[in-house]
PDB file of N, CA and C in Angstrom:
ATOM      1  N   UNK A   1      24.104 206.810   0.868  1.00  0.00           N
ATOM      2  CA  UNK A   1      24.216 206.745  -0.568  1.00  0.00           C
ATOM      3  C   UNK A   1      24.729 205.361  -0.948  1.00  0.00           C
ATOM      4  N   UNK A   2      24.409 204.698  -2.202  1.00  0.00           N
ATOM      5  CA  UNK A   2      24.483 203.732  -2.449  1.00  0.00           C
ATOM      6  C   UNK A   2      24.747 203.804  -3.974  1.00  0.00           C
ATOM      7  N   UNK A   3      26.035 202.844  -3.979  1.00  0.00           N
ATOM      8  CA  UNK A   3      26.812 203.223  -5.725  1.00  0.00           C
ATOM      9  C   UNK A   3      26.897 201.434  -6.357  1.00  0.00           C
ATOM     10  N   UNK A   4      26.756 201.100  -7.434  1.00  0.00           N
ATOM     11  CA  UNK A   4      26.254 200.197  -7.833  1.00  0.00           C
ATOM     12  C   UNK A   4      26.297 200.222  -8.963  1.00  0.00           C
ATOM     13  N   UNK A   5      27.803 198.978  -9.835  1.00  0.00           N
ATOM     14  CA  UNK A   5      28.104 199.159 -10.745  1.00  0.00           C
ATOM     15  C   UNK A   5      27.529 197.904 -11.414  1.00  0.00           C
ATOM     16  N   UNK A   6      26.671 198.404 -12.605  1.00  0.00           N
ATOM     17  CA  UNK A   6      25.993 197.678 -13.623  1.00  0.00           C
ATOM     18  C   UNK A   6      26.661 196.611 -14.166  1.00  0.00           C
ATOM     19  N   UNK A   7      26.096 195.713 -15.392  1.00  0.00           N
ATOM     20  CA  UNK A   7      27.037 194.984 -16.089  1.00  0.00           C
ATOM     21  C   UNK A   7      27.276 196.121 -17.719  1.00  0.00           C
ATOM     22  N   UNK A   8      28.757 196.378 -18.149  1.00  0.00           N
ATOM     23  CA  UNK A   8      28.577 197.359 -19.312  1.00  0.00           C
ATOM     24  C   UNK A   8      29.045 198.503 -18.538  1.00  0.00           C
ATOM     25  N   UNK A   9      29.778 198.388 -17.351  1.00  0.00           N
ATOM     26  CA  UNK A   9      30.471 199.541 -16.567  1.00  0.00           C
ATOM     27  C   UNK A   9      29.770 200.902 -16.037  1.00  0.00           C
ATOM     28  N   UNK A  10      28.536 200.408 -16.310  1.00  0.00           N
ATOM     29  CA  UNK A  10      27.326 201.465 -16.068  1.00  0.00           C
ATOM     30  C   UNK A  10      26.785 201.642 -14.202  1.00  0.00           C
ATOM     31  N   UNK A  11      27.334 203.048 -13.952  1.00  0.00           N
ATOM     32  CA  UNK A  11      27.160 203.000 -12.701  1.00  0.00           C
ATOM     33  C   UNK A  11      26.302 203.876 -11.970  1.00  0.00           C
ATOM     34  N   UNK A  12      25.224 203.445 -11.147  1.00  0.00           N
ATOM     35  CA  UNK A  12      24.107 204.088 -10.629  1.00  0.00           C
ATOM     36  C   UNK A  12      24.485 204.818  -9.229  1.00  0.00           C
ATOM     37  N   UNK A  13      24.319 205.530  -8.822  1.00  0.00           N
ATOM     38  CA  UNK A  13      24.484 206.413  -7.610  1.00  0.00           C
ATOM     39  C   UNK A  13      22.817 206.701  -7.296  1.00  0.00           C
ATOM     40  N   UNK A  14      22.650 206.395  -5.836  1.00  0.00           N
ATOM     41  CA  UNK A  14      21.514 206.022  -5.287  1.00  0.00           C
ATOM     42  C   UNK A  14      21.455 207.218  -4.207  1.00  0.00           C
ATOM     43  N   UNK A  15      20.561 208.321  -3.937  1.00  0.00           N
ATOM     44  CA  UNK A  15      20.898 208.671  -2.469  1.00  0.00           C
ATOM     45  C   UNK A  15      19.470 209.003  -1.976  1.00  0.00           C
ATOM     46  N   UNK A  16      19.077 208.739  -0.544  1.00  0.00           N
ATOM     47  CA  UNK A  16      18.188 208.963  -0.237  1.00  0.00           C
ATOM     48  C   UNK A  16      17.852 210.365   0.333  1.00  0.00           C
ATOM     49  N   UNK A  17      16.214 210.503  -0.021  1.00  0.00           N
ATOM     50  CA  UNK A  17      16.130 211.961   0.634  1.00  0.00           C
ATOM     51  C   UNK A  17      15.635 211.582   2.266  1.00  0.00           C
ATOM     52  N   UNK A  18      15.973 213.184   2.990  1.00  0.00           N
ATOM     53  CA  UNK A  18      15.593 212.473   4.280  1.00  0.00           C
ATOM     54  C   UNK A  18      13.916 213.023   4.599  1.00  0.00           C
ATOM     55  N   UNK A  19      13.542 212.139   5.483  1.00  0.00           N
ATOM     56  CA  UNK A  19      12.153 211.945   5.677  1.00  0.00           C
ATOM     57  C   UNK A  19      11.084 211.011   4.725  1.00  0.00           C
ATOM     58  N   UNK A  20      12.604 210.182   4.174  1.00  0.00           N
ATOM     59  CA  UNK A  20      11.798 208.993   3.182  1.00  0.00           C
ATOM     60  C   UNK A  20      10.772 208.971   1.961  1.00  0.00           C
ATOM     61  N   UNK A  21      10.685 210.868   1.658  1.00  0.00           N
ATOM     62  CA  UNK A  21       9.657 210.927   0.690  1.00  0.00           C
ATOM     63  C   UNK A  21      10.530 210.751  -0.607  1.00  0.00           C
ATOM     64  N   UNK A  22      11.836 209.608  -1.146  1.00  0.00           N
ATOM     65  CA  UNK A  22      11.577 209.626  -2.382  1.00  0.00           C
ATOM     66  C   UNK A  22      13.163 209.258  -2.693  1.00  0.00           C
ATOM     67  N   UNK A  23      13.292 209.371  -3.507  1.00  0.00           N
ATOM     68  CA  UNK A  23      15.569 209.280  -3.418  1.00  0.00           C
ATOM     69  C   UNK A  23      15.827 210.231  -5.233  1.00  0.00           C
ATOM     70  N   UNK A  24      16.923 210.022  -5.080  1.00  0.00           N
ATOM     71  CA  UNK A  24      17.547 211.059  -6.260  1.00  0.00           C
ATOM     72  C   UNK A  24      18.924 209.647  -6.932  1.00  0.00           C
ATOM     73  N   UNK A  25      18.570 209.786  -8.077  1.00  0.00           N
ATOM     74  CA  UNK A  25      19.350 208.913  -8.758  1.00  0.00           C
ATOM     75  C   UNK A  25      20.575 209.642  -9.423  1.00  0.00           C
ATOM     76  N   UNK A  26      21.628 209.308  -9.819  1.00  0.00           N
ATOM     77  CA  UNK A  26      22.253 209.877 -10.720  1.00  0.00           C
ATOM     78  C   UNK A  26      23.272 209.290 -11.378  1.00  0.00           C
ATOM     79  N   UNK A  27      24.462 209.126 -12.064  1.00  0.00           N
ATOM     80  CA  UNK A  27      25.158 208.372 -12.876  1.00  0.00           C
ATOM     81  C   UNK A  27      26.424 209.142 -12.726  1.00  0.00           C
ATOM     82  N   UNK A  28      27.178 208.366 -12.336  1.00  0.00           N
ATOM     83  CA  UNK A  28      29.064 208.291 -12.368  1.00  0.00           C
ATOM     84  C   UNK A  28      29.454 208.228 -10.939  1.00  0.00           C
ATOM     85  N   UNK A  29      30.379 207.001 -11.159  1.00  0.00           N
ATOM     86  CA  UNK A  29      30.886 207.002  -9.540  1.00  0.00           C
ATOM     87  C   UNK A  29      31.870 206.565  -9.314  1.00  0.00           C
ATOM     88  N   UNK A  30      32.785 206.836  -8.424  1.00  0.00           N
ATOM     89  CA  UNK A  30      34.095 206.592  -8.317  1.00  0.00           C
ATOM     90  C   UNK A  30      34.191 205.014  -8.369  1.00  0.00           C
ATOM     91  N   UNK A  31      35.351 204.213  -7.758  1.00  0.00           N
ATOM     92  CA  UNK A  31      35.665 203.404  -7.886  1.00  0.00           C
ATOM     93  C   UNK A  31      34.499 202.052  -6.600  1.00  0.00           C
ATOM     94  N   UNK A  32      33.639 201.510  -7.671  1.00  0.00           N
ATOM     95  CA  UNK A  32      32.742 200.693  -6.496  1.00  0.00           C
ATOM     96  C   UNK A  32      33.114 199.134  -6.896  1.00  0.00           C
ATOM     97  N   UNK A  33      32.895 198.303  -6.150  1.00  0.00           N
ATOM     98  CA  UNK A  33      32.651 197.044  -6.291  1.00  0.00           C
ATOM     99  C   UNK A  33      31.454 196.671  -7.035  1.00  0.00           C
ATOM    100  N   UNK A  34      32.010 195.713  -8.699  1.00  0.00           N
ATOM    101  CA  UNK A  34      30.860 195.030  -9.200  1.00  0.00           C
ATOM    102  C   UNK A  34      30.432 194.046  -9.161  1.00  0.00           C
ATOM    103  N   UNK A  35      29.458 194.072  -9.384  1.00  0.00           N
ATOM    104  CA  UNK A  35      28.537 192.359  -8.745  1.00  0.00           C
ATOM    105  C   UNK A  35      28.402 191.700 -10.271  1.00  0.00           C
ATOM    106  N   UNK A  36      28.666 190.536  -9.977  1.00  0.00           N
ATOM    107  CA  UNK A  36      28.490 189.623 -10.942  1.00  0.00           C
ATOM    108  C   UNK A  36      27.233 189.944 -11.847  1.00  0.00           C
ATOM    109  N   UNK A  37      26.967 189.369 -13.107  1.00  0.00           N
ATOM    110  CA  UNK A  37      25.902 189.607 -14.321  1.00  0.00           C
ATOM    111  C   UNK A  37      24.948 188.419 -13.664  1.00  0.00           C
ATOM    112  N   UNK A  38      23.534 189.069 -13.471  1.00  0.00           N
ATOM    113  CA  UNK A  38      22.438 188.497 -12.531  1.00  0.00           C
ATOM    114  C   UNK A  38      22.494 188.654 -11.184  1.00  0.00           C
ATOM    115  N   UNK A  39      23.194 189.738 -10.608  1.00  0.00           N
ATOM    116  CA  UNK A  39      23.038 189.847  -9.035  1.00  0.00           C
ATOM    117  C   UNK A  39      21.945 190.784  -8.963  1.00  0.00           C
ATOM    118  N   UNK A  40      21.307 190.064  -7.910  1.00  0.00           N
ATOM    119  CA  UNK A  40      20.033 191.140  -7.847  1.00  0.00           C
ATOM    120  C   UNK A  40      20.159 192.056  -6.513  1.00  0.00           C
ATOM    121  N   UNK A  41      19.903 193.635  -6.495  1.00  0.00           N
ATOM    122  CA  UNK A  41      20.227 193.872  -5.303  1.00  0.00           C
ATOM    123  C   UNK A  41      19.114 194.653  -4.867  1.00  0.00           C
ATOM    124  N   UNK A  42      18.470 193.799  -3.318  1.00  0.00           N
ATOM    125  CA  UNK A  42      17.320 193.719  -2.611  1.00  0.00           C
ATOM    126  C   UNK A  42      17.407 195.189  -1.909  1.00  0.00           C
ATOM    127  N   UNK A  43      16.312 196.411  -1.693  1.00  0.00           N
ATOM    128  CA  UNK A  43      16.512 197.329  -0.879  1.00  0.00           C
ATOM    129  C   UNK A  43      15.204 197.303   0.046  1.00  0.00           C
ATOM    130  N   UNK A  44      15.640 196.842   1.481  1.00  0.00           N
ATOM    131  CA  UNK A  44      14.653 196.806   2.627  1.00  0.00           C
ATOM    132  C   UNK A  44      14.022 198.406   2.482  1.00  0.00           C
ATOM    133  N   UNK A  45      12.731 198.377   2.275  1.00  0.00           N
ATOM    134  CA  UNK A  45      12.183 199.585   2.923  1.00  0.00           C
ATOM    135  C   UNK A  45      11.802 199.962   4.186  1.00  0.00           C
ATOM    136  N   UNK A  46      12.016 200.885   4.201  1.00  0.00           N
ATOM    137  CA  UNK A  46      11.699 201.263   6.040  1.00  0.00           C
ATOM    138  C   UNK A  46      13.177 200.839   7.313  1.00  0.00           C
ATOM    139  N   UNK A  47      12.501 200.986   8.633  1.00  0.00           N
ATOM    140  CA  UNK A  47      13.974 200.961   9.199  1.00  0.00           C
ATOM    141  C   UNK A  47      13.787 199.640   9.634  1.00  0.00           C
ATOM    142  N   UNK A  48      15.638 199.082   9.798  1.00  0.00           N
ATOM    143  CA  UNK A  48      15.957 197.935   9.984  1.00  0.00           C
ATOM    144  C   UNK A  48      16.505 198.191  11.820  1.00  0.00           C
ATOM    145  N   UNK A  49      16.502 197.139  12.963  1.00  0.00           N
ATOM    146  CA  UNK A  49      17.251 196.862  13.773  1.00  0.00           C
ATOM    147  C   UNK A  49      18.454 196.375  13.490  1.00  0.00           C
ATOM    148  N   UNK A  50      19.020 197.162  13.791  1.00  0.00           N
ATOM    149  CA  UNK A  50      20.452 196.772  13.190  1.00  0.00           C
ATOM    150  C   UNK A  50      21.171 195.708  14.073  1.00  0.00           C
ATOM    151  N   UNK A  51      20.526 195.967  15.631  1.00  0.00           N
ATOM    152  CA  UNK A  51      21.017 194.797  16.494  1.00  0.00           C
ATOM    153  C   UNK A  51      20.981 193.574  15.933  1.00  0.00           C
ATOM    154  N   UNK A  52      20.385 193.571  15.277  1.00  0.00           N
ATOM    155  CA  UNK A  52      19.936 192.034  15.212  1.00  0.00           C
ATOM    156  C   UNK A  52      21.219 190.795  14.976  1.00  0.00           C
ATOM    157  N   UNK A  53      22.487 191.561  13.986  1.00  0.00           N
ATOM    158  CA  UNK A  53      23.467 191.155  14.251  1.00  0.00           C
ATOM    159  C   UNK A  53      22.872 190.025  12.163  1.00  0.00           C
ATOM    160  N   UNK A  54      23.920 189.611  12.215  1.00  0.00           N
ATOM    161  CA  UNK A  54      24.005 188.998  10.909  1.00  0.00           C
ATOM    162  C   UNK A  54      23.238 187.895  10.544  1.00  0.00           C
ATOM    163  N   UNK A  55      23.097 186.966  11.281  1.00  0.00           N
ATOM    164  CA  UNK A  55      21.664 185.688  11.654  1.00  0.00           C
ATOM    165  C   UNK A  55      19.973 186.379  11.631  1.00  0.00           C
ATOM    166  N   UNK A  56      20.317 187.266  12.843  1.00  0.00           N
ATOM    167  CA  UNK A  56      18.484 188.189  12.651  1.00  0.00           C
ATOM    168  C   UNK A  56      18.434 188.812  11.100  1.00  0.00           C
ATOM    169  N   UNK A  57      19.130 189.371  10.455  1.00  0.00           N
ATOM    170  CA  UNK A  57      18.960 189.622   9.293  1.00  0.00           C
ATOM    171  C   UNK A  57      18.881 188.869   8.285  1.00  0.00           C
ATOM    172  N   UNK A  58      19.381 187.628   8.494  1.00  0.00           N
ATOM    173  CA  UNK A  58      19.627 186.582   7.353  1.00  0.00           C
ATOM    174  C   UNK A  58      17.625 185.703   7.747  1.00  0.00           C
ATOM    175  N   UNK A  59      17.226 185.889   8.458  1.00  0.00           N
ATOM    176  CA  UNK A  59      16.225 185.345   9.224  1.00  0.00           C
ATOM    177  C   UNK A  59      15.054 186.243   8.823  1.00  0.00           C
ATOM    178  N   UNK A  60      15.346 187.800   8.317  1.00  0.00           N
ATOM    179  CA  UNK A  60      14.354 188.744   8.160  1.00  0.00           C
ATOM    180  C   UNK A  60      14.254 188.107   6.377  1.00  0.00           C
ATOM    181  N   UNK A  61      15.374 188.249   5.787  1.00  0.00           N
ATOM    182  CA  UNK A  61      15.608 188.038   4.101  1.00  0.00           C
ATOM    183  C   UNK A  61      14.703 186.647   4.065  1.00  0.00           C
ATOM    184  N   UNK A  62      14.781 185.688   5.124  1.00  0.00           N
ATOM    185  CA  UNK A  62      14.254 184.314   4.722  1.00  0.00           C
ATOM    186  C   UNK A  62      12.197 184.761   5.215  1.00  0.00           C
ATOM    187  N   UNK A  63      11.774 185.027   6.272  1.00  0.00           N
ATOM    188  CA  UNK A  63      11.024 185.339   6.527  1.00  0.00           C
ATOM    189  C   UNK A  63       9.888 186.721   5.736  1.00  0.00           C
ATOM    190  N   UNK A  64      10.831 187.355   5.430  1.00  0.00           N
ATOM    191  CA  UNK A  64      10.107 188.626   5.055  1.00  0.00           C
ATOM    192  C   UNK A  64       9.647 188.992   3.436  1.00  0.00           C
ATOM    193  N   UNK A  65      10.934 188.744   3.254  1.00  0.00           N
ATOM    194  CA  UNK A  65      11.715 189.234   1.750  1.00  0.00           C
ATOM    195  C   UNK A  65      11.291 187.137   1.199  1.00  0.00           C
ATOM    196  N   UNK A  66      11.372 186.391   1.505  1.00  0.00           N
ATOM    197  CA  UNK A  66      10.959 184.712   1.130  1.00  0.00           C
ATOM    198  C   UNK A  66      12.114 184.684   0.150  1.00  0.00           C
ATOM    199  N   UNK A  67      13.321 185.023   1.063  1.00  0.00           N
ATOM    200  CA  UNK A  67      14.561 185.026  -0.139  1.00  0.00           C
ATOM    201  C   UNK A  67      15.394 184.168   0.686  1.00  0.00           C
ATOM    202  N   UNK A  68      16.460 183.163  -0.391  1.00  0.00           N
ATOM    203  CA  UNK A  68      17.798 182.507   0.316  1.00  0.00           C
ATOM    204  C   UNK A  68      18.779 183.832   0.654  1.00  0.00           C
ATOM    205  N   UNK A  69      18.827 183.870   1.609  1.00  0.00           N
ATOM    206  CA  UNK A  69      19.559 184.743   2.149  1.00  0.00           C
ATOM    207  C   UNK A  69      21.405 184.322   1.613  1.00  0.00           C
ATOM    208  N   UNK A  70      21.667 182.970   1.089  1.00  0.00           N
ATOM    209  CA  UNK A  70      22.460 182.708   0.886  1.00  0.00           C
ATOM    210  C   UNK A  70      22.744 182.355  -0.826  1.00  0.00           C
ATOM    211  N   UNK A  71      22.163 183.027  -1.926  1.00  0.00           N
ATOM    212  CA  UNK A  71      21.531 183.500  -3.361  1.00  0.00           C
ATOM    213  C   UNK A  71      22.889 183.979  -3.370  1.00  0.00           C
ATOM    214  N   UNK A  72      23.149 184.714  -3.634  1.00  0.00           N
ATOM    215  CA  UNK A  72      24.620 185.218  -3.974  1.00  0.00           C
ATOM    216  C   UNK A  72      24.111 186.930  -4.345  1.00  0.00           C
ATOM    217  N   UNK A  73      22.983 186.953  -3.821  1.00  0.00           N
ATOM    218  CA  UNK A  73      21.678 188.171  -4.475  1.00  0.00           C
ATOM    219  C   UNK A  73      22.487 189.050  -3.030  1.00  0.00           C
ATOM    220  N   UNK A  74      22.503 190.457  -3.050  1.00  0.00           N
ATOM    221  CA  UNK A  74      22.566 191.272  -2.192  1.00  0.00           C
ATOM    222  C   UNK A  74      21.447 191.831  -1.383  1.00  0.00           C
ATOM    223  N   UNK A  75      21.823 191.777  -0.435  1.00  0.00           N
ATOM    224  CA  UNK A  75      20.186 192.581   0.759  1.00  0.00           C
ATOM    225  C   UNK A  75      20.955 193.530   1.100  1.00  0.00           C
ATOM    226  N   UNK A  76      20.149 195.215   0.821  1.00  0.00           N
ATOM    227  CA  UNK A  76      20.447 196.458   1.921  1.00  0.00           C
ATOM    228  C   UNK A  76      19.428 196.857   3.005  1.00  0.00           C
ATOM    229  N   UNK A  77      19.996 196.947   4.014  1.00  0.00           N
ATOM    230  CA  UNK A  77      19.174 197.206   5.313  1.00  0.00           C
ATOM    231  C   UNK A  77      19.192 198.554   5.657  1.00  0.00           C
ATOM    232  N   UNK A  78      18.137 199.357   6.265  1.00  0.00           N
ATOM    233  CA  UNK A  78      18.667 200.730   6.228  1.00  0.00           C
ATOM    234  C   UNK A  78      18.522 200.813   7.951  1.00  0.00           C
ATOM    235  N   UNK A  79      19.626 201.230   9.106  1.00  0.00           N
ATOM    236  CA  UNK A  79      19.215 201.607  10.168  1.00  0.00           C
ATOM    237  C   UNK A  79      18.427 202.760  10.392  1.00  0.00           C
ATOM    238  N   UNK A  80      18.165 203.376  12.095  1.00  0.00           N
ATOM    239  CA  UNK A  80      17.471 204.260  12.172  1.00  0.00           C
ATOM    240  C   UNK A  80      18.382 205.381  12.011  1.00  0.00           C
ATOM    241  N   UNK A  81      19.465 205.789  12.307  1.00  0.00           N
ATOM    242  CA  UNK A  81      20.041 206.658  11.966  1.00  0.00           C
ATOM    243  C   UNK A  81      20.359 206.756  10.146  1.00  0.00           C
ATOM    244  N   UNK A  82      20.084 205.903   9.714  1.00  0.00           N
ATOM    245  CA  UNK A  82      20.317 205.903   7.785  1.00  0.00           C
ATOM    246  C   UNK A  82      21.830 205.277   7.767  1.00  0.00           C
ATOM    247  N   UNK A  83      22.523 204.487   8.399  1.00  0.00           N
ATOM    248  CA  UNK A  83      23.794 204.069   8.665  1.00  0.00           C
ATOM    249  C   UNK A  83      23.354 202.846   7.920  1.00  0.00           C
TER     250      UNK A  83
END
């Protein structure tokens, strides 16, 4: 699950269903960290290697996603377990 506070204190609650057919949205969430006004936040579809360690991922965002991995923009990675 993934909680994600808007600009205007508006907060999204994200959760995925399992077997990837789809997610469930909903509104109010405890206490989350907000991202600055213009943060954009990137959601990898499909599964990520999580080995890859913080460089292989910053390397997938530049390669994959054709993003500065260093934007101030957020990337979520999803492992195979959904961790």
């Amino acid at each position: 699950m993934i909680e994600i506070m808007l600009p205007g204190g508006i907060c999204v609650r994200v959760a995925w269903v399992r077997g990837g057919r789809g997610a469930a949205a909903g509104i109010g969430c405890a206490a989350v960290i907000g991202l600055p006004t213009g943060t954009r936040v990137w959601l990898a579809a499909g599964v990520t290697d999580m080995r890859k360690g913080f460089d292989g991922l910053s390397m997938l965002v530049q390669a994959v996603l054709r993003r500065d991995p260093f934007s101030g923009h957020v990337f979520v990675f999803r492992g195979r377990r959904g961790t």
